[in-house]
N, C-alpha and C. Protein backbone atom coordinates (compact mmCIF):
# COMPACT_ATOMS: atom_id res chain seq x y z
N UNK A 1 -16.31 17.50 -4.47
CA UNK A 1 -17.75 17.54 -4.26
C UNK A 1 -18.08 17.09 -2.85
N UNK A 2 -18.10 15.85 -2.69
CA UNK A 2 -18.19 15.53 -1.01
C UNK A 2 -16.51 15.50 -0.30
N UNK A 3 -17.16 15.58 1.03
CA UNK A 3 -15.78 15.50 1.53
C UNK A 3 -16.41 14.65 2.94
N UNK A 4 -15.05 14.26 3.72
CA UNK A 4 -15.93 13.48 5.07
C UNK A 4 -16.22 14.33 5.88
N UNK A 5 -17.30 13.49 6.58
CA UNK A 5 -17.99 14.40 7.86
C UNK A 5 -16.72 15.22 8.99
N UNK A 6 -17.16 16.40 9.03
CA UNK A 6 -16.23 17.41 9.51
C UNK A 6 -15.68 16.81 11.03
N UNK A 7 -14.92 16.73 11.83
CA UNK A 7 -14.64 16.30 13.18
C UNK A 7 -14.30 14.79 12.94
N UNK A 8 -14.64 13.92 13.98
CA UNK A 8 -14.83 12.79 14.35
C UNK A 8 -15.76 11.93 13.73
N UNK A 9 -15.35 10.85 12.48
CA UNK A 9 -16.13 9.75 11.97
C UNK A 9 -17.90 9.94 12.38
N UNK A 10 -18.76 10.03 11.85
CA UNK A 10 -20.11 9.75 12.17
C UNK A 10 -20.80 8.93 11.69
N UNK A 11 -21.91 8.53 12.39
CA UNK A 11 -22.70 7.01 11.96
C UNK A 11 -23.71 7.57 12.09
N UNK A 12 -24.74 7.08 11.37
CA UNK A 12 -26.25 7.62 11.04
C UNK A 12 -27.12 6.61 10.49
N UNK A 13 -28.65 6.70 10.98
CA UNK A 13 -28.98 5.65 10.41
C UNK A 13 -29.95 6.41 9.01
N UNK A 14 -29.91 5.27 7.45
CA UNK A 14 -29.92 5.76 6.44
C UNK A 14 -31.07 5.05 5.93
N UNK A 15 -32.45 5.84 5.57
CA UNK A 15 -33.68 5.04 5.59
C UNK A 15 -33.59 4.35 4.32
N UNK A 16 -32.84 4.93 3.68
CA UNK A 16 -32.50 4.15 1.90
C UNK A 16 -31.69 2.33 1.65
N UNK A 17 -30.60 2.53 2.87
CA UNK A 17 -30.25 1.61 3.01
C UNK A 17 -30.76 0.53 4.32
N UNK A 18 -31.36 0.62 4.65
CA UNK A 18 -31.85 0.97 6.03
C UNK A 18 -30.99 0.45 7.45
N UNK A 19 -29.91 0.44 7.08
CA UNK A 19 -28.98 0.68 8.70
C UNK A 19 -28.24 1.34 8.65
N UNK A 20 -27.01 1.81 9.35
CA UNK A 20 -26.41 2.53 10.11
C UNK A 20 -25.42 2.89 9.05
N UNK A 21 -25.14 3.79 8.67
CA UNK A 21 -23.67 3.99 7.83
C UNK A 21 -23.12 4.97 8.05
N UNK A 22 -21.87 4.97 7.76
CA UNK A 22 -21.00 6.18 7.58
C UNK A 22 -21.54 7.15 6.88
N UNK A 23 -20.86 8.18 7.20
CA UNK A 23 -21.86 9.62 6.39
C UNK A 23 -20.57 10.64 6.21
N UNK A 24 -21.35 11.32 5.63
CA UNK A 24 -20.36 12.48 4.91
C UNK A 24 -20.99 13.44 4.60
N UNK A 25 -20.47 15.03 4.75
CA UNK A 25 -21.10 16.57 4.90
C UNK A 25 -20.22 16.90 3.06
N UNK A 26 -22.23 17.72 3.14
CA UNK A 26 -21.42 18.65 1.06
C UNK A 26 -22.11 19.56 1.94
N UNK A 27 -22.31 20.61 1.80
CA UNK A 27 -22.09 22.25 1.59
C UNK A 27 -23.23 22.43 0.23
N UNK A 28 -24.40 23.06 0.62
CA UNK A 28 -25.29 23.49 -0.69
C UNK A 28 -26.14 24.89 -0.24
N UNK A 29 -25.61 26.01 -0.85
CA UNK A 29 -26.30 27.29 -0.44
C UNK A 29 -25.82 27.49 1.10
N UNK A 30 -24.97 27.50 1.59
CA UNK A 30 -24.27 27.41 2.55
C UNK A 30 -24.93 26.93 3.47
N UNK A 31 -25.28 25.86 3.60
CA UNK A 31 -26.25 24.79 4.61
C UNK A 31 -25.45 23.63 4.35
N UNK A 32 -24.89 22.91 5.28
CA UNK A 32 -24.14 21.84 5.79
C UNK A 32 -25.13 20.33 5.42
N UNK A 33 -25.02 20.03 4.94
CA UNK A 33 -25.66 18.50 4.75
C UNK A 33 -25.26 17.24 5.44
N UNK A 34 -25.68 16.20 6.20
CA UNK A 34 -24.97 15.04 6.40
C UNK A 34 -25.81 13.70 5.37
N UNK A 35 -24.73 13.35 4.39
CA UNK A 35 -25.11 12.23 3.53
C UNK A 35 -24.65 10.86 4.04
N UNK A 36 -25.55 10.00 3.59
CA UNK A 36 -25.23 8.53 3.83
C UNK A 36 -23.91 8.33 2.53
N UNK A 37 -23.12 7.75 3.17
CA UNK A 37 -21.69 7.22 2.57
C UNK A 37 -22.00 6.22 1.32
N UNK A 38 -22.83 5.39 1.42
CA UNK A 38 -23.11 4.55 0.31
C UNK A 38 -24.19 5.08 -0.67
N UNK A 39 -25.15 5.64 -0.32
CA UNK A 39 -26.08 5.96 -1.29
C UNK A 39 -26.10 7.41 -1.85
N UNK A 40 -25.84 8.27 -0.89
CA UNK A 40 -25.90 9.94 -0.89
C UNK A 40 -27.11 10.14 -0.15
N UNK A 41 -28.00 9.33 0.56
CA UNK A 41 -29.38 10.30 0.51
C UNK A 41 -29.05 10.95 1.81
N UNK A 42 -29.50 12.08 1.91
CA UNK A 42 -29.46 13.32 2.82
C UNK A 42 -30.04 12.78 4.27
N UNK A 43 -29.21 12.57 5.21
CA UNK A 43 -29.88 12.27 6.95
C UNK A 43 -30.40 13.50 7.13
N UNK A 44 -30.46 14.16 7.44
CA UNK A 44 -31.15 15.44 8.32
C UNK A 44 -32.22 14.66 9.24
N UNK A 45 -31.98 14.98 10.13
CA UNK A 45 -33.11 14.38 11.06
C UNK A 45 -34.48 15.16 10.96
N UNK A 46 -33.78 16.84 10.42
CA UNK A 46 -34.80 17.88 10.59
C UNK A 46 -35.60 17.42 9.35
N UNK A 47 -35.34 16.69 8.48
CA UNK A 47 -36.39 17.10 7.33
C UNK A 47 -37.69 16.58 7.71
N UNK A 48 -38.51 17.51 7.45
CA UNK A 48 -39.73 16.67 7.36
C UNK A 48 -40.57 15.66 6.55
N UNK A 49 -40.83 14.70 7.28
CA UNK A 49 -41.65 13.43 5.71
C UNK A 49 -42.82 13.12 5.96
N UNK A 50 -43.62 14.45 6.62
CA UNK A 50 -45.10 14.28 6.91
C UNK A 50 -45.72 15.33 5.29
N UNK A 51 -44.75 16.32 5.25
CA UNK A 51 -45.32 17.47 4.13
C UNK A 51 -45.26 16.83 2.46
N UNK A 52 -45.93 14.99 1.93
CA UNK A 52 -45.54 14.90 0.41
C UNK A 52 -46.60 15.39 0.56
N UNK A 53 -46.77 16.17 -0.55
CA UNK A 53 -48.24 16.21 -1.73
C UNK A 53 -48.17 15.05 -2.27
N UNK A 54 -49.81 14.76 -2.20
CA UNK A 54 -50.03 13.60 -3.36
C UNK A 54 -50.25 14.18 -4.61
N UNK A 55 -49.33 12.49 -4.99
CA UNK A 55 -49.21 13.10 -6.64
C UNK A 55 -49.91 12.05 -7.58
N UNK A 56 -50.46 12.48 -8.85
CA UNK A 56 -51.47 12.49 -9.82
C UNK A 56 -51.01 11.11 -10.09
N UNK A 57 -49.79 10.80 -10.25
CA UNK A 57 -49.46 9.32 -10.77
C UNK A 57 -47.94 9.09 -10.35
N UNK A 58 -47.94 7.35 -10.20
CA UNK A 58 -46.47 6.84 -9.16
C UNK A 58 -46.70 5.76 -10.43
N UNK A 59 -45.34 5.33 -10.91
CA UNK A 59 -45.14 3.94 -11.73
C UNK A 59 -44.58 3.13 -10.74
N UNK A 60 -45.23 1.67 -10.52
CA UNK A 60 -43.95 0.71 -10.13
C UNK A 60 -43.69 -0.27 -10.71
N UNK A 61 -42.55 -0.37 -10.97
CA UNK A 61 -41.96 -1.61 -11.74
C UNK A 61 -41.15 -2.58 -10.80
N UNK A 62 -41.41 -3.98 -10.70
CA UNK A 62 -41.22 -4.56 -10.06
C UNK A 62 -41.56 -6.32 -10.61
N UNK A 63 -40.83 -7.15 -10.66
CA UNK A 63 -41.27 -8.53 -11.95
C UNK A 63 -41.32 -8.54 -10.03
N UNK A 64 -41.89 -8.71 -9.21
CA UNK A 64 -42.69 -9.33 -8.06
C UNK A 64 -44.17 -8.42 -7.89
N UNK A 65 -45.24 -9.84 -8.22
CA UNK A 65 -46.65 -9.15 -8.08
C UNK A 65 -47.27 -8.47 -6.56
N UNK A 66 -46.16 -9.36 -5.84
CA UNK A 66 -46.44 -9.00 -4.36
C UNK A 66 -46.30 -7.94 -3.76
N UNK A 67 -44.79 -7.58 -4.20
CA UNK A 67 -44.47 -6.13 -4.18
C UNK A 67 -44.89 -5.21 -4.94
N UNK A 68 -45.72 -5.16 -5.88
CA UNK A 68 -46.41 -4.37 -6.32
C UNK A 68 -47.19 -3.97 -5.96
N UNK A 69 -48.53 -4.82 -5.17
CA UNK A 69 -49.67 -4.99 -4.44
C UNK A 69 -49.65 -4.01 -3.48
N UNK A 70 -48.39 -4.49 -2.86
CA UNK A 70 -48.16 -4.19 -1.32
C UNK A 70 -47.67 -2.47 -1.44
N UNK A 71 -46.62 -1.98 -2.29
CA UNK A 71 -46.29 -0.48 -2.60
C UNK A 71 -47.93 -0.09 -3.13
N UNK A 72 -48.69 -0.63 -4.11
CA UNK A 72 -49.37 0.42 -4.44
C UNK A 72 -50.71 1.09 -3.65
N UNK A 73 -50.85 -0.22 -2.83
CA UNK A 73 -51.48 0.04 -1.46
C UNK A 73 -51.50 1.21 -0.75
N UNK A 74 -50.22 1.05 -0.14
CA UNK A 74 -49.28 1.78 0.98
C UNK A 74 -49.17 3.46 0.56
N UNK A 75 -49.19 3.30 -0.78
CA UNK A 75 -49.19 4.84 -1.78
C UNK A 75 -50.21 5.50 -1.77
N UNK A 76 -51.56 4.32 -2.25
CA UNK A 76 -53.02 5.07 -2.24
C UNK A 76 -53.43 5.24 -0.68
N UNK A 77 -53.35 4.07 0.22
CA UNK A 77 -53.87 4.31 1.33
C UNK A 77 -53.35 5.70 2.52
N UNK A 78 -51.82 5.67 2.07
CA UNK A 78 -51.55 7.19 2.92
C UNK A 78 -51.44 8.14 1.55
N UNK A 79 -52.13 8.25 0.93
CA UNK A 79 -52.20 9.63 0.10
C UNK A 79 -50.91 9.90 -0.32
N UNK A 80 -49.97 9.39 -0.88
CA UNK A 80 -48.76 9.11 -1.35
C UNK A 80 -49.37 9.26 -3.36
N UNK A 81 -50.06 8.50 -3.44
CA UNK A 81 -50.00 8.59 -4.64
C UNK A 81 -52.00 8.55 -5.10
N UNK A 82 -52.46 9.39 -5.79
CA UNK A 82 -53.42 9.00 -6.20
C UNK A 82 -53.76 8.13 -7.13
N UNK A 83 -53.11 7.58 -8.73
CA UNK A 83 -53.17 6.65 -9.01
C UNK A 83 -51.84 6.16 -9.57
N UNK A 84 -51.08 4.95 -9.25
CA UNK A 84 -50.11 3.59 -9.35
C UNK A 84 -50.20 2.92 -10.63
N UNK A 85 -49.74 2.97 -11.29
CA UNK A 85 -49.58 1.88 -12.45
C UNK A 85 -48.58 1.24 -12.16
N UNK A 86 -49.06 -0.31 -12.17
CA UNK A 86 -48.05 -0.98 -12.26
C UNK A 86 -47.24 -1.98 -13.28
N UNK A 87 -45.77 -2.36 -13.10
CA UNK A 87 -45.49 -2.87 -14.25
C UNK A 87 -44.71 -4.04 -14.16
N UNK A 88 -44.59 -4.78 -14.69
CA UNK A 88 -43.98 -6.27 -14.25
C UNK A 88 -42.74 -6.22 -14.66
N UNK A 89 -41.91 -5.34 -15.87
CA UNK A 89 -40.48 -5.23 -15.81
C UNK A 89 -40.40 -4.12 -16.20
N UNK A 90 -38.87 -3.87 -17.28
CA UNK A 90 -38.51 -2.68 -17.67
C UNK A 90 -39.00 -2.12 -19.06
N UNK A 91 -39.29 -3.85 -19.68
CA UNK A 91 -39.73 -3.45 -21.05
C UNK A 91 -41.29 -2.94 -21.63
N UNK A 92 -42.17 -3.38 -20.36
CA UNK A 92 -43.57 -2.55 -19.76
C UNK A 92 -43.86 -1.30 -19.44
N UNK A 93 -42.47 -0.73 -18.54
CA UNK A 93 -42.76 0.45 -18.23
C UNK A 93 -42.47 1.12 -19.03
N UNK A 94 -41.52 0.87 -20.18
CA UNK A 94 -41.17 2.25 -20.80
C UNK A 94 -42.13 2.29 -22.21
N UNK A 95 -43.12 1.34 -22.29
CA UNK A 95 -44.48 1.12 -23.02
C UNK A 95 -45.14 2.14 -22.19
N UNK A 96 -45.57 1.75 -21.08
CA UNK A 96 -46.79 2.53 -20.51
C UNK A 96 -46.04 4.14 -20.15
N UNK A 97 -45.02 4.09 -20.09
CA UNK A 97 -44.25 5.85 -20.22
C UNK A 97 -44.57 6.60 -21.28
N UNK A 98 -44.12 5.68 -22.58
CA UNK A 98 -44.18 6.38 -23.72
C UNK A 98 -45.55 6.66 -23.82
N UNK A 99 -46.59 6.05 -23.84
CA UNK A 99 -47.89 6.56 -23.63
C UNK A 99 -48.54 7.14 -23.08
N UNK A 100 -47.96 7.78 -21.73
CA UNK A 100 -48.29 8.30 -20.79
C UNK A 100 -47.74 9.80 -21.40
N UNK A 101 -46.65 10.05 -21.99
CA UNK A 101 -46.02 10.82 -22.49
C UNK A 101 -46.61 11.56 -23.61
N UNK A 102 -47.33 10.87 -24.61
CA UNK A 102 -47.63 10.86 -25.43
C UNK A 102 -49.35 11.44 -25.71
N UNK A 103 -49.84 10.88 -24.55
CA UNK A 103 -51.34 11.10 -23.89
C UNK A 103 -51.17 12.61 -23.12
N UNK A 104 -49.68 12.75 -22.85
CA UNK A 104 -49.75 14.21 -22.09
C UNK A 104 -50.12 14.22 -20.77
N UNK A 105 -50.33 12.96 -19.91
CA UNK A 105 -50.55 12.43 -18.49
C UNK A 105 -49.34 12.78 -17.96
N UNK A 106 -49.56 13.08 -16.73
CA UNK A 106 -48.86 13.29 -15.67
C UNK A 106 -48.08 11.86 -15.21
N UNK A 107 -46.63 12.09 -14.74
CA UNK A 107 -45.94 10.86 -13.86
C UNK A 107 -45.04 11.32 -13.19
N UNK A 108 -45.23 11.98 -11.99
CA UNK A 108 -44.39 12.37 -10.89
C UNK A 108 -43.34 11.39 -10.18
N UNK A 109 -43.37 10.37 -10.20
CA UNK A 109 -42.74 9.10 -9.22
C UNK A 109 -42.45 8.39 -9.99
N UNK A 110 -41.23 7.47 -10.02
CA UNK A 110 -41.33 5.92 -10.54
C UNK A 110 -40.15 5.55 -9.70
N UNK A 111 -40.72 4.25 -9.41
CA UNK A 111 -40.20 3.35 -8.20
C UNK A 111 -39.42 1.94 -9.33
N UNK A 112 -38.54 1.73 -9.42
CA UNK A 112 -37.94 0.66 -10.53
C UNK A 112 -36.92 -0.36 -9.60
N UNK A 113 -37.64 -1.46 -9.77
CA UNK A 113 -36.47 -2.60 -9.11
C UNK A 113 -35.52 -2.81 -10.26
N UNK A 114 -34.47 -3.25 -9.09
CA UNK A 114 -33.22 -3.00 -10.36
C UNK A 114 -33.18 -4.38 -11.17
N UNK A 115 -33.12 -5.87 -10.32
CA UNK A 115 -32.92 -6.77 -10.92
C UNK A 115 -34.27 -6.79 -12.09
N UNK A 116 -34.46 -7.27 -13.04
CA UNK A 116 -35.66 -7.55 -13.37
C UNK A 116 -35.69 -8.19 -14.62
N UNK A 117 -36.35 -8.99 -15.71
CA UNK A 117 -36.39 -10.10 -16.67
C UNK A 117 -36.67 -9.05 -17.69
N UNK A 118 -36.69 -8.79 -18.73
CA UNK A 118 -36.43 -8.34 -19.68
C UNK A 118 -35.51 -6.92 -19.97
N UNK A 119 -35.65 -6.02 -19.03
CA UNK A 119 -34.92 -4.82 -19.25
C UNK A 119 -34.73 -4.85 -17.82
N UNK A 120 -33.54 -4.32 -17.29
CA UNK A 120 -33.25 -4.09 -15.66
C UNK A 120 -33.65 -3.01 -15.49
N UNK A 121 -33.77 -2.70 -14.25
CA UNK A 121 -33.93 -1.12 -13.98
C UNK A 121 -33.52 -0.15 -14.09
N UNK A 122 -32.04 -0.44 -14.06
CA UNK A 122 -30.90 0.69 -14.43
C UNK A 122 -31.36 1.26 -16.07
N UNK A 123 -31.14 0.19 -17.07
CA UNK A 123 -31.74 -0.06 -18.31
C UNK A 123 -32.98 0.91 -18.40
N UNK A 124 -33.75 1.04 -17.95
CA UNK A 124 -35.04 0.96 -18.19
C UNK A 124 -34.67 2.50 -18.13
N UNK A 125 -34.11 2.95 -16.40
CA UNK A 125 -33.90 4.67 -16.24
C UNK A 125 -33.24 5.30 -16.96
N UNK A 126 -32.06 4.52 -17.51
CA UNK A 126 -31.12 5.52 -18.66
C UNK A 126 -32.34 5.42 -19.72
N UNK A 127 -33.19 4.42 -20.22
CA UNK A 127 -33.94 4.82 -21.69
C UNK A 127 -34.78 5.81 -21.56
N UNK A 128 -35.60 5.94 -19.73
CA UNK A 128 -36.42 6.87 -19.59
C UNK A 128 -35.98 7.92 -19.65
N UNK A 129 -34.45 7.97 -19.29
CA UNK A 129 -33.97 9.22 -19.69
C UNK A 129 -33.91 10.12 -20.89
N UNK A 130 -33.38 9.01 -21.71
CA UNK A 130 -33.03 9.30 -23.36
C UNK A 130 -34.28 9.68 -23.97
N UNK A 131 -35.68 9.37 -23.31
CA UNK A 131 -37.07 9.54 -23.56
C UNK A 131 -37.35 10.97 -23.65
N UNK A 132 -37.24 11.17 -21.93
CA UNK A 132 -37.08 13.03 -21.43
C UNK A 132 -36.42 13.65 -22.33
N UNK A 133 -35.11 13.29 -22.76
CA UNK A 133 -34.21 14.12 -23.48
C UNK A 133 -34.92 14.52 -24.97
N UNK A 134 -35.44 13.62 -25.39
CA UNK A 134 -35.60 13.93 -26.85
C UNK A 134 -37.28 14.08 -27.10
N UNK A 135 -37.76 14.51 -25.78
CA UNK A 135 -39.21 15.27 -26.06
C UNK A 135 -38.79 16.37 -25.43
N UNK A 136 -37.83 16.82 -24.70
CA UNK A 136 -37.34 17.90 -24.80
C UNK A 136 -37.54 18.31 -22.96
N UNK A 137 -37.64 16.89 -22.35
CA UNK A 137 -38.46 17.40 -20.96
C UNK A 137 -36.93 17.20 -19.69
N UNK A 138 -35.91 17.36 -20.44
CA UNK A 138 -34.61 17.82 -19.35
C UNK A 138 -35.00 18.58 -17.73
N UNK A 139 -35.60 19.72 -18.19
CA UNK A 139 -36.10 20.80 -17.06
C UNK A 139 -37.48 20.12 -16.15
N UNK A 140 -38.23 18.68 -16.31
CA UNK A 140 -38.79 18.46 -15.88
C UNK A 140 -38.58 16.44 -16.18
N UNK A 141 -37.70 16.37 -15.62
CA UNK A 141 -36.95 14.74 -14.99
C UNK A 141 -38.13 14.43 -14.22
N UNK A 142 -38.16 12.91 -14.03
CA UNK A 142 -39.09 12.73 -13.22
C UNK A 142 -38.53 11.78 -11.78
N UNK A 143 -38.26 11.84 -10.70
CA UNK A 143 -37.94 11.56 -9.47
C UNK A 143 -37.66 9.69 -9.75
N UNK A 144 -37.03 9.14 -9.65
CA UNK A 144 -36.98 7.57 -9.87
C UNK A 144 -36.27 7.31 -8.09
N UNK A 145 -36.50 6.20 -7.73
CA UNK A 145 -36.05 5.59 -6.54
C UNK A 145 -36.06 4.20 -7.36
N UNK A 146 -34.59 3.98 -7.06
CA UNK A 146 -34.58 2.16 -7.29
C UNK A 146 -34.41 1.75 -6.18
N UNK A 147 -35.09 0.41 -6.07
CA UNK A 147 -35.64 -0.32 -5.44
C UNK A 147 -34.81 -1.77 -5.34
N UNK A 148 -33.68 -2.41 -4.06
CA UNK A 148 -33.31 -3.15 -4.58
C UNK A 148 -32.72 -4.22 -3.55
N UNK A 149 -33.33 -5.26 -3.84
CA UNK A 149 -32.58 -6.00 -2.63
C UNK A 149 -30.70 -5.99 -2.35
N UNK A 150 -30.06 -5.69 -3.34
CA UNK A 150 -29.09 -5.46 -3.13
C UNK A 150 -28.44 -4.32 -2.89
N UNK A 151 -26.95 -4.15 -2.37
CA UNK A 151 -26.61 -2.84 -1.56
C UNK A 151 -26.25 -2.08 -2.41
N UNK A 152 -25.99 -0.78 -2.17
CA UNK A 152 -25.98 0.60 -3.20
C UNK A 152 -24.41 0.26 -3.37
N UNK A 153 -23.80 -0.05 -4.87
CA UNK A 153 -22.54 -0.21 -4.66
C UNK A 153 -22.31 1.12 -6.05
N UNK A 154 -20.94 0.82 -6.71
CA UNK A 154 -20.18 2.21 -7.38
C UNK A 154 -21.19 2.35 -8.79
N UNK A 155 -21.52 0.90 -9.54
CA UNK A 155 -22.63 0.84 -10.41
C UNK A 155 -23.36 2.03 -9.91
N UNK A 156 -24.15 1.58 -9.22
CA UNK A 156 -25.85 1.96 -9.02
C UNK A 156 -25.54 3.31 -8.46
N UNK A 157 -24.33 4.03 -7.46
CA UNK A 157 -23.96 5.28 -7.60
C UNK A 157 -23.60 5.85 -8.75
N UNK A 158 -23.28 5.32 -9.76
CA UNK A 158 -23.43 6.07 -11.33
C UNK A 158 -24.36 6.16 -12.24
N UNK A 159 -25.40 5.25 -11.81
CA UNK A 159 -26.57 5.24 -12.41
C UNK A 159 -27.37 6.28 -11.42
N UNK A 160 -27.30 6.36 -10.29
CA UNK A 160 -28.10 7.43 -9.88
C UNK A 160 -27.89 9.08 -10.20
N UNK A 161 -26.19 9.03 -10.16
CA UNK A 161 -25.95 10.26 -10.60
C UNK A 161 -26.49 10.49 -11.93
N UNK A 162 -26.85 10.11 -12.83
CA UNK A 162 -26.26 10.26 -14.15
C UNK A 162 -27.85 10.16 -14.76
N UNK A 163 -29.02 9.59 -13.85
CA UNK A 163 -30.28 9.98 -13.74
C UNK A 163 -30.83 10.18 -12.84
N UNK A 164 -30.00 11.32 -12.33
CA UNK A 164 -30.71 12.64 -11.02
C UNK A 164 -32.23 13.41 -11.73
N UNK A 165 -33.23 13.28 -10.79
CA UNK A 165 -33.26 13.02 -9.08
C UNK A 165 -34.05 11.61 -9.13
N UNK A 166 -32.48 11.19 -8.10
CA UNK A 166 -32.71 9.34 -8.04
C UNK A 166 -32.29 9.09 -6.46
N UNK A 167 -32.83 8.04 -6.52
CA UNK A 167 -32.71 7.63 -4.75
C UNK A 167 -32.70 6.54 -4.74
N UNK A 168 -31.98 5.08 -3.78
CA UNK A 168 -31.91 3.76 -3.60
C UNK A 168 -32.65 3.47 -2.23
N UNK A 169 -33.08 2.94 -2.45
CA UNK A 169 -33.94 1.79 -1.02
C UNK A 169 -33.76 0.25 -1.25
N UNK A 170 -32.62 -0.23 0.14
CA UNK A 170 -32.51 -1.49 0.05
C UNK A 170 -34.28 -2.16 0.42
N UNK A 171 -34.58 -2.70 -0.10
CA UNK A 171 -36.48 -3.22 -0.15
C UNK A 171 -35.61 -4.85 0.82
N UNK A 172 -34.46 -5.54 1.20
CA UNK A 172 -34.40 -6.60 1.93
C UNK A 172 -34.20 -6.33 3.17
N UNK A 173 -33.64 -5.30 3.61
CA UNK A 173 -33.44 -5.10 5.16
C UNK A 173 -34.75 -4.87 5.67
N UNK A 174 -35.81 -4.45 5.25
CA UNK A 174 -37.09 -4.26 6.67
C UNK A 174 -37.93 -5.61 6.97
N UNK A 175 -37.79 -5.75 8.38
CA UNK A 175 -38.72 -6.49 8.64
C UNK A 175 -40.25 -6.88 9.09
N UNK A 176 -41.20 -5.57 8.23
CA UNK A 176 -42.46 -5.51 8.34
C UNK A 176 -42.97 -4.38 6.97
N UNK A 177 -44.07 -4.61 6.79
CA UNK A 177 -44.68 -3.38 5.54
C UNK A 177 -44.69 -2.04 5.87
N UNK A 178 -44.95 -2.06 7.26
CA UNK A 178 -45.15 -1.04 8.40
C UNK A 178 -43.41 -0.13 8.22
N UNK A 179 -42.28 -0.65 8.65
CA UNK A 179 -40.95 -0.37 8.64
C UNK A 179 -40.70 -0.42 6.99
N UNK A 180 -41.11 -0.84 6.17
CA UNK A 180 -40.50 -0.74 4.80
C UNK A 180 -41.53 0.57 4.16
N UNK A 181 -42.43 0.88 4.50
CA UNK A 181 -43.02 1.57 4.24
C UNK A 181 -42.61 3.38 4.99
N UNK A 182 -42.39 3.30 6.15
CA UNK A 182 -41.71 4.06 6.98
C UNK A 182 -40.39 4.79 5.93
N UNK A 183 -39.96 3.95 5.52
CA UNK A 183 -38.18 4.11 4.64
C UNK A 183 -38.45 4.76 3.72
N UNK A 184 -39.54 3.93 2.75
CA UNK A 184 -40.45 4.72 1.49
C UNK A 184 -40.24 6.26 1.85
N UNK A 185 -41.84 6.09 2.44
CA UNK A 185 -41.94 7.86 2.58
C UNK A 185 -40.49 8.37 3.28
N UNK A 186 -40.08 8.56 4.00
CA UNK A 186 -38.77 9.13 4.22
C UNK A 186 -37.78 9.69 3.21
N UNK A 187 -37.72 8.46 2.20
CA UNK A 187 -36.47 8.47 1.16
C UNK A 187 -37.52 9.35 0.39
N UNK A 188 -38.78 8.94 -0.29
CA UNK A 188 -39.66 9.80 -1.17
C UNK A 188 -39.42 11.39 -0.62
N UNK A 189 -39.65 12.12 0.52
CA UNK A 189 -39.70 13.55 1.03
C UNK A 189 -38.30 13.70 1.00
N UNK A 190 -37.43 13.14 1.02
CA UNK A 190 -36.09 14.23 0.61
C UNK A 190 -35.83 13.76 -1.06
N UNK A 191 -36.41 12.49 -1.76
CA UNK A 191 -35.72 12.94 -3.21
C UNK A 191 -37.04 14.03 -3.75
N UNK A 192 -37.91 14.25 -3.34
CA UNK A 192 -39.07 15.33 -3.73
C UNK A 192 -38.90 16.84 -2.98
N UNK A 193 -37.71 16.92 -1.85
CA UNK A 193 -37.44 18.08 -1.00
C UNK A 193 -37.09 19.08 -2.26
């Protein structure tokens, strides 16, 4: 599936993790890709992350009220998201999912920190999964980005594969709302490309 970057070692910087990593080229529709080595998310310098549509509804789960505040802000104020629910762990969100589900509401986004006090995040995405699966909504997954102060290691690369389309953002490396927010949208326009 991947293989290393073609030529000479390359370094790239990776808005998911947010510094510099090794990278590696897959081949999709015969277009050359360069991926970040630890997470997968796609460098292209070319992509663009001015073109999201805003979307109808973003979940964030996050047991920090601060970081909740501060993402759901950053979502409504650049037209990222029109309305944010937020949730204090894992065992909240997949309450306000199932109802959301159930109500027949729209949920384009969910943003899930991984550490978290009652259900983790990982937890939370495999159940949201098992959710999709057995209302029958496979063909329409809904985009998850975990969120995590810690680094994308072989775990959290199997949890992303395994509930694609998923994306990691280290949330400890930026040092402003401005730069962590920057990473956001970035990582958001290629797991929504």
């Amino acid at each position: 599936m991947a293989e290393p970057a073609k030529g000479k070692e390359s370094a790239a910087y990776c808005p998911g993790c947010g510094e510099m990593v090794d990278t590696y080229a897959t081949e999709k529709e015969g277009v050359v890709e360069s991926r970040c080595a630890f997470c997968g998310l796609i460098l292209e310098s070319a992509i663009v992350t001015q073109d999201i549509l805003e979307k109808d509804c973003v979940i964030i789960v996050d047991d920090s009220e601060l970081i909740r505040v501060m993402l759901k802000d950053a979502l409504i104020d650049h037209k990222i998201a029109k309305k944010v629910i937020s949730c204090s762990n894992g065992g909240d969100f997949i309450t306000r999912l199932t109802e959301r589900f159930e109500a027949r509401l729209p949920i384009e986004l969910v943003i899930l920190d991984i550490q978290m006090p009652v259900m983790s995040g990982i937890n939370a995405a495999v159940a949201m999964r098992a959710i999709e699966s057995g209302l029958k909504r496979e063909n329409r997954r809904i985009p998850i980005i975990f969120f995590s102060v810690k680094k994308c290691d072989e775990n959290l690369k199997k949890a992303m594969d395994f509930c694609k389309p998923a994306q990691y953002i280290n949330k400890a490396v930026s040092d402003s709302k401005q730069e962590m927010f920057k990473r956001i949208r970035a990582v958001v326009s290629r797991l929504l490309k």
